[in-house]
Protein backbone atom coordinates (compact mmCIF):
# COMPACT_ATOMS: atom_id res chain seq x y z
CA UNK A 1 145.16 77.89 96.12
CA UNK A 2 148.49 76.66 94.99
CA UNK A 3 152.10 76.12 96.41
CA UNK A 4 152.38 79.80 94.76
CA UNK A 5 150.14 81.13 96.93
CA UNK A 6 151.29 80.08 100.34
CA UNK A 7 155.12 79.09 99.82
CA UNK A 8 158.09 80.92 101.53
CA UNK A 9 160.26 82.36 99.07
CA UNK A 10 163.84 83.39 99.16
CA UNK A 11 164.40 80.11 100.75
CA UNK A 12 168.38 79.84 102.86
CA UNK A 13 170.26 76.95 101.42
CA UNK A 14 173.18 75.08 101.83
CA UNK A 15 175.75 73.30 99.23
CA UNK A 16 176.71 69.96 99.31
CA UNK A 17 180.06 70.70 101.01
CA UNK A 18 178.23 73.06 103.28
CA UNK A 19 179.79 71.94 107.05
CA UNK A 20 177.06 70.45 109.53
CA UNK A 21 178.39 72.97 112.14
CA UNK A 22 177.68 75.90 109.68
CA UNK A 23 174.07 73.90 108.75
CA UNK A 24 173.16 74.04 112.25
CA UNK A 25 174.11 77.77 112.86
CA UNK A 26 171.92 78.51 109.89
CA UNK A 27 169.46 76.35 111.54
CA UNK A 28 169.55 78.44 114.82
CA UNK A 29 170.15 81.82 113.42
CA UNK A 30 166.86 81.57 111.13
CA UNK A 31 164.88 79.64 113.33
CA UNK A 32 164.13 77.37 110.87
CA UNK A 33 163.90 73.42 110.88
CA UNK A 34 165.55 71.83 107.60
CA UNK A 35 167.57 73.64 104.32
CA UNK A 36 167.61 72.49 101.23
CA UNK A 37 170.81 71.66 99.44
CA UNK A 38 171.59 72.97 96.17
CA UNK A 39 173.61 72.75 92.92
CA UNK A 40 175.38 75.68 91.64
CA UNK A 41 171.88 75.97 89.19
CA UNK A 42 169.67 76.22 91.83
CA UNK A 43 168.80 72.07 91.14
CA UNK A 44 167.35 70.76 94.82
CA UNK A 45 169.50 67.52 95.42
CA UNK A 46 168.59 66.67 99.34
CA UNK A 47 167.29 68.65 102.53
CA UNK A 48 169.19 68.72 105.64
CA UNK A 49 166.99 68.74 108.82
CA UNK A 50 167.10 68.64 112.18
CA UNK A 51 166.62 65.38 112.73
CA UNK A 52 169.38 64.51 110.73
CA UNK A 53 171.52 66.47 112.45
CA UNK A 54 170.06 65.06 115.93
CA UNK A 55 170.97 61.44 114.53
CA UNK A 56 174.77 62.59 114.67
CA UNK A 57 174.17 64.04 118.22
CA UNK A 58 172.77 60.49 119.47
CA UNK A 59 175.73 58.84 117.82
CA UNK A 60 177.85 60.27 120.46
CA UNK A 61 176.35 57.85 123.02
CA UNK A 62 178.06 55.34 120.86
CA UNK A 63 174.39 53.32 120.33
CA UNK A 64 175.69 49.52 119.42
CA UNK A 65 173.13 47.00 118.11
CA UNK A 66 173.29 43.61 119.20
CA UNK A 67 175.57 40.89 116.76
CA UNK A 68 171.90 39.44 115.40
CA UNK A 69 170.96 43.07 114.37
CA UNK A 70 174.27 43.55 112.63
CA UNK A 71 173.80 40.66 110.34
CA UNK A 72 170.87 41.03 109.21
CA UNK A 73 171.01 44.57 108.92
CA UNK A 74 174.61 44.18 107.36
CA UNK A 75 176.42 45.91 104.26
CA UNK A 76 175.08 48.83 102.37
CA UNK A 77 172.12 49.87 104.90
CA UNK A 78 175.02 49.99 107.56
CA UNK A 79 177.49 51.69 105.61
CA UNK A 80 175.06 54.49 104.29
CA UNK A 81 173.56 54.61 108.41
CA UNK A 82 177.41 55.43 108.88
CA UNK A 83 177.99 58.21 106.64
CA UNK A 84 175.13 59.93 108.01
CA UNK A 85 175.75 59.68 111.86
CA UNK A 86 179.52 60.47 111.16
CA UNK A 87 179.48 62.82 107.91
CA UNK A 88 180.51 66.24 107.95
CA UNK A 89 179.36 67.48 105.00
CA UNK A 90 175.34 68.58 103.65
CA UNK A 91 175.87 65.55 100.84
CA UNK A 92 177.16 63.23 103.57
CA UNK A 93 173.87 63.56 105.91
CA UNK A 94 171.49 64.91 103.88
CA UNK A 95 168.08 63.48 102.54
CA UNK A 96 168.88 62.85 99.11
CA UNK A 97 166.15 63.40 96.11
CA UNK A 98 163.41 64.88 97.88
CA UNK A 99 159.80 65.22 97.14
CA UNK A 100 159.29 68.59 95.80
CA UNK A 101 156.30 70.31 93.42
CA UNK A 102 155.98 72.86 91.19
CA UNK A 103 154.63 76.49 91.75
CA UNK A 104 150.86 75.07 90.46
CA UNK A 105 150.51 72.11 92.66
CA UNK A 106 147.03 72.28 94.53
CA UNK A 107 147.17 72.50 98.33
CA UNK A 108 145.31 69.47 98.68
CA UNK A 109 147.97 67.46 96.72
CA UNK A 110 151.07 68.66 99.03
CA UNK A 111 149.27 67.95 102.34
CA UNK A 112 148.86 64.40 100.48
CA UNK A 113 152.27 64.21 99.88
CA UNK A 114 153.56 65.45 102.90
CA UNK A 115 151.30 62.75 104.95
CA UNK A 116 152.42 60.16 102.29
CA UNK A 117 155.62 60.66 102.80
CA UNK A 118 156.14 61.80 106.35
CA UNK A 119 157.47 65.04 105.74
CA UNK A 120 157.52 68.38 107.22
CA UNK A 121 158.05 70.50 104.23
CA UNK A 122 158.41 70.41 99.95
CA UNK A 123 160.59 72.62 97.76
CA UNK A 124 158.78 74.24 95.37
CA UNK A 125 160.72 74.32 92.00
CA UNK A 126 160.60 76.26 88.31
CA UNK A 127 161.98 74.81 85.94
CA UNK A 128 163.54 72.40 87.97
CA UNK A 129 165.11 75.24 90.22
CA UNK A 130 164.47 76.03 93.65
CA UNK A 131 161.88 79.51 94.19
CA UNK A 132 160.67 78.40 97.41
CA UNK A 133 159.74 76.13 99.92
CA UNK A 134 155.91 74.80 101.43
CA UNK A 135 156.00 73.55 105.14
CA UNK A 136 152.86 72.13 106.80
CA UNK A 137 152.37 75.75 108.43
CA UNK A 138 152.21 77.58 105.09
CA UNK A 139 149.00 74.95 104.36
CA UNK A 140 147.83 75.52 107.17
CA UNK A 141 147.65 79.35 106.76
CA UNK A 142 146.62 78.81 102.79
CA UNK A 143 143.63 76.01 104.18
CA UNK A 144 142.50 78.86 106.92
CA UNK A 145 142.50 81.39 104.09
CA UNK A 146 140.50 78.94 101.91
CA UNK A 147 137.27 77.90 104.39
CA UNK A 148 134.49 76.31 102.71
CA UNK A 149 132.72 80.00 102.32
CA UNK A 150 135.79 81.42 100.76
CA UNK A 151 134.77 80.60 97.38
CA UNK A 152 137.10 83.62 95.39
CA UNK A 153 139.92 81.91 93.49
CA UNK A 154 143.40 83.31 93.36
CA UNK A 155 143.72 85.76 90.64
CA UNK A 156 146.94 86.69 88.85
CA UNK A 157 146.42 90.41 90.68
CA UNK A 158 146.42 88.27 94.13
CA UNK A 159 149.52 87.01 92.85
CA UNK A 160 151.28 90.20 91.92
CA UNK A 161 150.14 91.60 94.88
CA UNK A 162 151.46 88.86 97.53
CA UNK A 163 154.79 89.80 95.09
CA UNK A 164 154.69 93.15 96.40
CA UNK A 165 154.27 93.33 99.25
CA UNK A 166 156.69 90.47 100.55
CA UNK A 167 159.42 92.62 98.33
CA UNK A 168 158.60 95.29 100.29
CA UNK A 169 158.94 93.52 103.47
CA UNK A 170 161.80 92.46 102.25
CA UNK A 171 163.97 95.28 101.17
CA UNK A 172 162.79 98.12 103.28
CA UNK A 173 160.87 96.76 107.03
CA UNK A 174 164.01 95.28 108.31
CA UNK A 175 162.01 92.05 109.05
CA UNK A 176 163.73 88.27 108.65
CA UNK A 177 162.03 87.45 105.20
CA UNK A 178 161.86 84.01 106.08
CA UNK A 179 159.37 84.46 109.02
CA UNK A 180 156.79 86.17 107.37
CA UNK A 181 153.96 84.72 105.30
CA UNK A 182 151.39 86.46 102.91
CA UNK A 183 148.25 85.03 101.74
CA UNK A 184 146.34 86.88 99.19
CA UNK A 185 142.67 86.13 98.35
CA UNK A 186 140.36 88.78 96.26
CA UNK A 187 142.55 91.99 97.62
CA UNK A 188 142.41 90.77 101.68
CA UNK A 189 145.74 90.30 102.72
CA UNK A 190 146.41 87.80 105.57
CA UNK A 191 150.20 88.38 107.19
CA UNK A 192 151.47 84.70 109.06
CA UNK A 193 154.41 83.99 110.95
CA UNK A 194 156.40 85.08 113.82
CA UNK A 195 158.07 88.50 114.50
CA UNK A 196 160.62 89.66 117.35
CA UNK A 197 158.25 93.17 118.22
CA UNK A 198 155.50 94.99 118.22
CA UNK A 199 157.62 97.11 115.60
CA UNK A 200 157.98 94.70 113.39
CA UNK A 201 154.64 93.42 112.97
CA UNK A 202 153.54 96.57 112.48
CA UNK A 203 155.81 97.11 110.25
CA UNK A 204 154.58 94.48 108.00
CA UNK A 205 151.00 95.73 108.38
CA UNK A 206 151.64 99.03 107.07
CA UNK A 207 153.92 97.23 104.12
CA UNK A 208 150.52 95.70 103.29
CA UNK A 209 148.13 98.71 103.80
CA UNK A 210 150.36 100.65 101.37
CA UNK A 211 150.48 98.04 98.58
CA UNK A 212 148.00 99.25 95.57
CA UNK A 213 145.50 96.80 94.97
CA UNK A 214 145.10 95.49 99.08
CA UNK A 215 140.99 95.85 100.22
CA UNK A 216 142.12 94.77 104.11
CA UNK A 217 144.56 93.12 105.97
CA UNK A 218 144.41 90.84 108.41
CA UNK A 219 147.90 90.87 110.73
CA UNK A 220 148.03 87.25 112.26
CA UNK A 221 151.70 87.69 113.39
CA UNK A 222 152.55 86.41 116.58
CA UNK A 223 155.75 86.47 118.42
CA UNK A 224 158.91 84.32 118.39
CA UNK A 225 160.00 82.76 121.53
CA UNK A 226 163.63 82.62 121.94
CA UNK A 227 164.80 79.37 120.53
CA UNK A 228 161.65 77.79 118.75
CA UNK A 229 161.64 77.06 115.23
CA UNK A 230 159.28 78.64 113.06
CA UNK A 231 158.91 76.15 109.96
């Protein structure tokens, strides 16, 4: 499988002079951990997460370090720790020039990359513009959809099927795109992520079960608790 296979598309982004209040109320509305930050073409040029918002918060306890850590610590590192506890902007606290792999990259290779790096998540880019985004949940759907006696490969059908259906779910179920994952391997379709109802994940069941080309589907949706993140 590839980043194609598993990734979330129709990813919600920020610009660079996004405000970190409106970052985190994107943050909280979509239940979502980190957005990437984007040019006007789409180019990824940093991800704003959590954490980095959290470093801001713990700012506010006015955190000194001792004289001796000043020094040696002193001058650009403390000037660029500065912008980022007290910026307002996405460019201002972001995570500048992230990681991020194209729509082929193995599964294998991101889980490297994401341990390498000690990251949560990877932008998937075309072209060298953004089409969607791989957190370690989305492997860890694509690895349980890929067990060592799952030996069909993903075929271009797969693909146009997983296209389909998440269109569907998209434009016509009502659902919060961003939630929902599909894996497609030889015709079975395997649904992922977290739903508010019954309803809904239903709802994306039968948006499976109607797309041509689907042998079974397996509906692995579970429900969201009220404030938890779901990448």
């Amino acid at each position: 499988m590839q980043a194609s296979d598993v990734m979330t598309p129709n990813v919600i982004t920020v610009t660079p002079d996004t405000d970190v209040h409106e970052i985190a109320r994107l943050l909280l509305e979509h239940r979502i951990s980190a957005v990437p930050v984007v040019d006007a073409d789409q180019q990824v040029l940093g991800i704003v997460s959590e954490g980095d918002l959290i470093r801001r918060v713990e700012n506010e306890t006015d955190k000194r370090q001792s004289w001796w850590l000043r020094s040696i610590f002193a001058g650009e590192s403390r000037a660029s720790d500065y912008v980022k506890t007290h910026g307002r902007k996405a460019h201002e606290v972001m995570t500048a020039d992230p990681v991020v792999v194209g729509e082929d990259e193995p599964l294998y290779k991101i889980a490297t990359l994401l341990e390498k790096h000690h990251i949560k998540r990877v932008p998937v880019v075309r072209d060298g513009r953004l089409v969607g985004i791989v957190s370690r949940a989305n492997l860890l759907r694509g690895f349980s959809a890929t067990a060592p006696d799952a030996t069909t490969p993903v075929t271009a059908d797969d693909r146009e099927i997983r296209d389909a259906i998440l269109k569907e779910i998209n434009e016509n179920t009502g659902l919060t795109f961003d939630r929902v994952n599909v894996i497609v391997q030889d015709g079975v379709v395997q649904l992922w992520g977290l739903v508010e109802s019954q309803d809904e994940k239903r709802a994306a069941e039968v948006a499976a079960e109607n797309t041509p080309g689907v042998k079974r589907v397996e509906n692995n949706l579970g429900f969201l608790p009220i404030g938890m993140s779901s990448v």
